[in-house]
Protein backbone atom coordinates (compact mmCIF):
# COMPACT_ATOMS: atom_id res chain seq x y z
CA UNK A 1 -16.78 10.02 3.70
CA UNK A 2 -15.90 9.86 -0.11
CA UNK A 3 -16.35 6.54 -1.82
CA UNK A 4 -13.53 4.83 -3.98
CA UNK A 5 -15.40 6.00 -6.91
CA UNK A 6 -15.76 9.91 -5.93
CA UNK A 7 -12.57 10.11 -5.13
CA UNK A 8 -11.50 8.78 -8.34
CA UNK A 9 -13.79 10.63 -9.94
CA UNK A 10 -12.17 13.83 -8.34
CA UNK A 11 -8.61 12.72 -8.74
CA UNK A 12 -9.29 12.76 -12.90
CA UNK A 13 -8.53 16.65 -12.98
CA UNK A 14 -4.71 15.70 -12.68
CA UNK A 15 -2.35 14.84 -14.97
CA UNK A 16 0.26 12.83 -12.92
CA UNK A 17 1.84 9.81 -13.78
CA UNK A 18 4.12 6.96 -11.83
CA UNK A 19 7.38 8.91 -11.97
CA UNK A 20 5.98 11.71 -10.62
CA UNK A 21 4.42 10.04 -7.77
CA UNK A 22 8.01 8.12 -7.34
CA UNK A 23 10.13 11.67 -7.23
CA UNK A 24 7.33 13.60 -5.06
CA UNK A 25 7.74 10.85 -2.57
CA UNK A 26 11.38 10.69 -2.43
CA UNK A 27 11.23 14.35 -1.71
CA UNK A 28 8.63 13.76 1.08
CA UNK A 29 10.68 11.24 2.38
CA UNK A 30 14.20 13.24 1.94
CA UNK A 31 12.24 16.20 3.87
CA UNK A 32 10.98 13.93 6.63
CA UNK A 33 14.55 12.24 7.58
CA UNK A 34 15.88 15.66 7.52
CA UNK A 35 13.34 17.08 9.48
CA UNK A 36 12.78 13.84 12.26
CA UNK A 37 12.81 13.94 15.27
CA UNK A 38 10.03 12.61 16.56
CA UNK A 39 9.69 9.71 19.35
CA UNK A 40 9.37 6.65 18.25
CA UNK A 41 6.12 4.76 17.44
CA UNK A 42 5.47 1.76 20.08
CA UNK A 43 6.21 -1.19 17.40
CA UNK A 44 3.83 -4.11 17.84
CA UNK A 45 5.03 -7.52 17.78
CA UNK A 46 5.26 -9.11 14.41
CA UNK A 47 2.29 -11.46 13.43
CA UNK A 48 2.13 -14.47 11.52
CA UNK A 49 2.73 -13.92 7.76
CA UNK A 50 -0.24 -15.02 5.73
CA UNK A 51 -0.68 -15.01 1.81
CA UNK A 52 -3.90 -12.52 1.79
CA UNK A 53 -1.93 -10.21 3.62
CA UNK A 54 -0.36 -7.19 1.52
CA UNK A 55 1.30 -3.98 2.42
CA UNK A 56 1.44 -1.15 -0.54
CA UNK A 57 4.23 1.53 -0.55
CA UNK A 58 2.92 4.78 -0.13
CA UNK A 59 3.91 5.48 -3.97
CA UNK A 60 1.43 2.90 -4.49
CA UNK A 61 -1.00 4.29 -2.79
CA UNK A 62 -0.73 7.83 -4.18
CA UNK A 63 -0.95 6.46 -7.67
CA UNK A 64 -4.23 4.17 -7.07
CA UNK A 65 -5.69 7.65 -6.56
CA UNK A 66 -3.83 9.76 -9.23
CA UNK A 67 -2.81 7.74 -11.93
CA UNK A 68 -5.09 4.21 -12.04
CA UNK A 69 -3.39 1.94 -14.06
CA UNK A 70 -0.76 -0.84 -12.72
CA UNK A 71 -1.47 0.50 -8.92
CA UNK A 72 -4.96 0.41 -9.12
CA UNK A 73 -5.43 -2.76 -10.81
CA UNK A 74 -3.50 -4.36 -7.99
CA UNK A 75 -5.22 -2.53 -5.20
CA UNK A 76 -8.41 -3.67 -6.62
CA UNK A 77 -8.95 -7.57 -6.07
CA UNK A 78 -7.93 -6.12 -2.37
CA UNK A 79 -11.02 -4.04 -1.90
CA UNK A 80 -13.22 -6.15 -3.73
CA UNK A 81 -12.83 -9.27 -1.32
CA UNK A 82 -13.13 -8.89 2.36
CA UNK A 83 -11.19 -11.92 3.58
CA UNK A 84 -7.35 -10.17 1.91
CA UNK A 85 -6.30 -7.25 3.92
CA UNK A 86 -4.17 -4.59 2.83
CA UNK A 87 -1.79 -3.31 6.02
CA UNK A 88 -0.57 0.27 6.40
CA UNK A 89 1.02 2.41 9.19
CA UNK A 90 0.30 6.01 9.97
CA UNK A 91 3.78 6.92 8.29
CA UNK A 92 2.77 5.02 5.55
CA UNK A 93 -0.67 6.87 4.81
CA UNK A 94 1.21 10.20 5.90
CA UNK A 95 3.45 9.68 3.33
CA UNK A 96 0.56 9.48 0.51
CA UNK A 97 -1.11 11.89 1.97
CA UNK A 98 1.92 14.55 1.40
CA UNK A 99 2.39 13.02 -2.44
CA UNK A 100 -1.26 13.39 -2.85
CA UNK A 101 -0.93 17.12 -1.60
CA UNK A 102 1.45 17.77 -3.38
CA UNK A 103 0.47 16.87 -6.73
CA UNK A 104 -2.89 17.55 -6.23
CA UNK A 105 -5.12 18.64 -3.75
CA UNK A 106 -4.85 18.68 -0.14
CA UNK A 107 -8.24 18.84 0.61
CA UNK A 108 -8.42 15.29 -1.94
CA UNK A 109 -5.38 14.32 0.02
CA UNK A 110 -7.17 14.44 3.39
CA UNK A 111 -10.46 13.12 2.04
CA UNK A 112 -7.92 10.50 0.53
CA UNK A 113 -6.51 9.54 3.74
CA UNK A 114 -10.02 9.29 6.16
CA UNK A 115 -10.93 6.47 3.35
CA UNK A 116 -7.99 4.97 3.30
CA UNK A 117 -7.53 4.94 7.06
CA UNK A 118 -11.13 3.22 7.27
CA UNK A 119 -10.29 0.45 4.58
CA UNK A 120 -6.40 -0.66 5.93
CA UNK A 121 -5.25 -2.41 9.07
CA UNK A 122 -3.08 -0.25 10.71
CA UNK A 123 0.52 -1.43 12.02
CA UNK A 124 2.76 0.68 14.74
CA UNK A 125 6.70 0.65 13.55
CA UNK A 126 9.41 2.14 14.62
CA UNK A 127 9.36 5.82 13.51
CA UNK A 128 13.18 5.60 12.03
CA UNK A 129 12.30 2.06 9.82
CA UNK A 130 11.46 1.78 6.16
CA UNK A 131 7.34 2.58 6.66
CA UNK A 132 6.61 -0.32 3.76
CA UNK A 133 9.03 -2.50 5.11
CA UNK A 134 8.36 -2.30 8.46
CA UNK A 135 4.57 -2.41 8.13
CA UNK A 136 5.28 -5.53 6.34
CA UNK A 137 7.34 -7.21 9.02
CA UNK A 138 5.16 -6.08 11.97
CA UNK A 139 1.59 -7.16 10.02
CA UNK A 140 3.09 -10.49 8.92
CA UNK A 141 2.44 -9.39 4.97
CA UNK A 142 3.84 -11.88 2.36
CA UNK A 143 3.42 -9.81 -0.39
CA UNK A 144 4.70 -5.85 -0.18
CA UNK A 145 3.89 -3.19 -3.54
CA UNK A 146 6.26 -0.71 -4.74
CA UNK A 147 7.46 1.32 -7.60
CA UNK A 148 10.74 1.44 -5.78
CA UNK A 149 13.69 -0.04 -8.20
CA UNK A 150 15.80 -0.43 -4.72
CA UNK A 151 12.76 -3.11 -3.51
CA UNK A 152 12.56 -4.78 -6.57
CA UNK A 153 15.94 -5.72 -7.37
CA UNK A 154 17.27 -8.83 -7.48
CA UNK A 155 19.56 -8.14 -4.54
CA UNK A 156 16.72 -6.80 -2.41
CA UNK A 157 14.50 -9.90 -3.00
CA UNK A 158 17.48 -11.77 -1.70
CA UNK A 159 17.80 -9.93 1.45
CA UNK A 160 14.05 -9.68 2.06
CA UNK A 161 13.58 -13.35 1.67
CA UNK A 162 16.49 -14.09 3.99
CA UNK A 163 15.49 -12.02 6.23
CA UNK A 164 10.98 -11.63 6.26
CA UNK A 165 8.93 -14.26 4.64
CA UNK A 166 7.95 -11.19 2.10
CA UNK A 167 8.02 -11.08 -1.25
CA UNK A 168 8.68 -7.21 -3.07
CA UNK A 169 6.54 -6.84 -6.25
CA UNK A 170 5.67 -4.38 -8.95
CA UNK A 171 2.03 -3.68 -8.83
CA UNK A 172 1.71 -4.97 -12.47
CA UNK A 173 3.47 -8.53 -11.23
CA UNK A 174 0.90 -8.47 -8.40
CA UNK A 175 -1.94 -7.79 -10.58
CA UNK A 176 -0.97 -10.46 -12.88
CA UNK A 177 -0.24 -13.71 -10.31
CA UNK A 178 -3.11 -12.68 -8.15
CA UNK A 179 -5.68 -15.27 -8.42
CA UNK A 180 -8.48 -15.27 -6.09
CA UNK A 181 -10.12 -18.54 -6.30
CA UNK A 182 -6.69 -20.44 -5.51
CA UNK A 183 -5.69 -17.91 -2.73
CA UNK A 184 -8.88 -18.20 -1.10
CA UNK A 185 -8.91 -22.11 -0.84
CA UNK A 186 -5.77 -21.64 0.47
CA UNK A 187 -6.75 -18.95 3.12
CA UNK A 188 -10.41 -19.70 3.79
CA UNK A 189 -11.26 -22.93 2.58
CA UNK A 190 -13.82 -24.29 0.39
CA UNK A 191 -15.33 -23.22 -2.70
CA UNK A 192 -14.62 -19.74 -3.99
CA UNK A 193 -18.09 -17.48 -3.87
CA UNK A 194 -16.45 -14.36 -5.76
CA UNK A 195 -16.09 -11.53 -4.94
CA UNK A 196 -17.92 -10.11 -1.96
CA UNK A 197 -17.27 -5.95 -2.16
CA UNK A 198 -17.82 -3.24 -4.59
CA UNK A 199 -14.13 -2.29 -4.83
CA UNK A 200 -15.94 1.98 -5.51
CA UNK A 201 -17.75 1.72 -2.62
């Protein structure tokens, strides 16, 4: 299995940026809801929300990989300390995986996906929901990442907090606020040791 860094490393050859992953995945996603008709996924029961806990939109994801920048430096601190867990669902990486395909590679795509599918906690939704939001609600995530202007508007952030004890970011915003030493007295207790994982490996 391809590290963090290989695949980043392979990933390079590709000149893609954020609105490119945004419009590949709203024609993944267009394609999909035209094309479903799958059964539906066995949702799990929603968990506890918890502060450490984040979900990433697949546009998120496909960028960490293809473009760096805002995405990756918010996926980062994730993979660099053990005790935060990023949540996903199979839609969810499926979804990446078809961006990632799309603008790139499939065989980087699928190598994309195995490491990705070893690194997240994986949440069963309903097949019909929103795959970010959903993931969010059934893993109990406070914090979900998107490029998606329709997540981070005002009026969403309204809704959501009425309605899920999540909060929609930017990756950018996420990257800024996140702070590691407060977070983990707040989720672990005691005095912050750093971080504990090579976020390439």
């Amino acid at each position: 299995m391809d590290s963090w860094r290989r695949l980043f490393d392979r990933a390079d050859g590709w000149d893609v940026d954020e609105p490119d992953v945004s419009a590949a995945l709203s024609t993944v996603r267009d394609d999909r809801q035209a094309a479903s008709d799958a059964a539906e996924e066995r949702p799990a029961p929603p968990v506890e929300s918890g502060p450490a806990r984040v979900v990433a939109d697949a546009d998120v994801l496909a960028a960490d990989l293809l473009v760096g920048g805002d995405a990756r430096r918010a996926l980062d601190p994730l993979r660099s300390h053990s005790w935060t867990t990023l949540l996903s669902s199979e839609r969810l990486l499926a979804d990446a995986e078809a961006v990632i395909a799309n603008l790139a590679d499939p065989d980087l795509a699928a190598d994309w996906r195995e490491r990705a599918a070893a690194w997240v906690d994986l949440v069963s939704h309903p097949a019909g929901d929103h795959p970010a939001l959903a993931t969010a609600y059934r893993g109990g995530a406070m914090h979900l990442l998107s490029f998606d202007d329709r997540l981070l508007s005002a009026k969403a952030g309204a809704t959501l907090g009425s309605r899920l004890s999540v909060s929609a970011r930017h990756p950018r915003a996420f990257a800024t606020l996140f702070d590691a030493e407060s977070l983990y007295r707040e989720v672990v207790g005691g005095e912050y040791p750093g971080a504990d994982r090579d976020p390439r490996e």
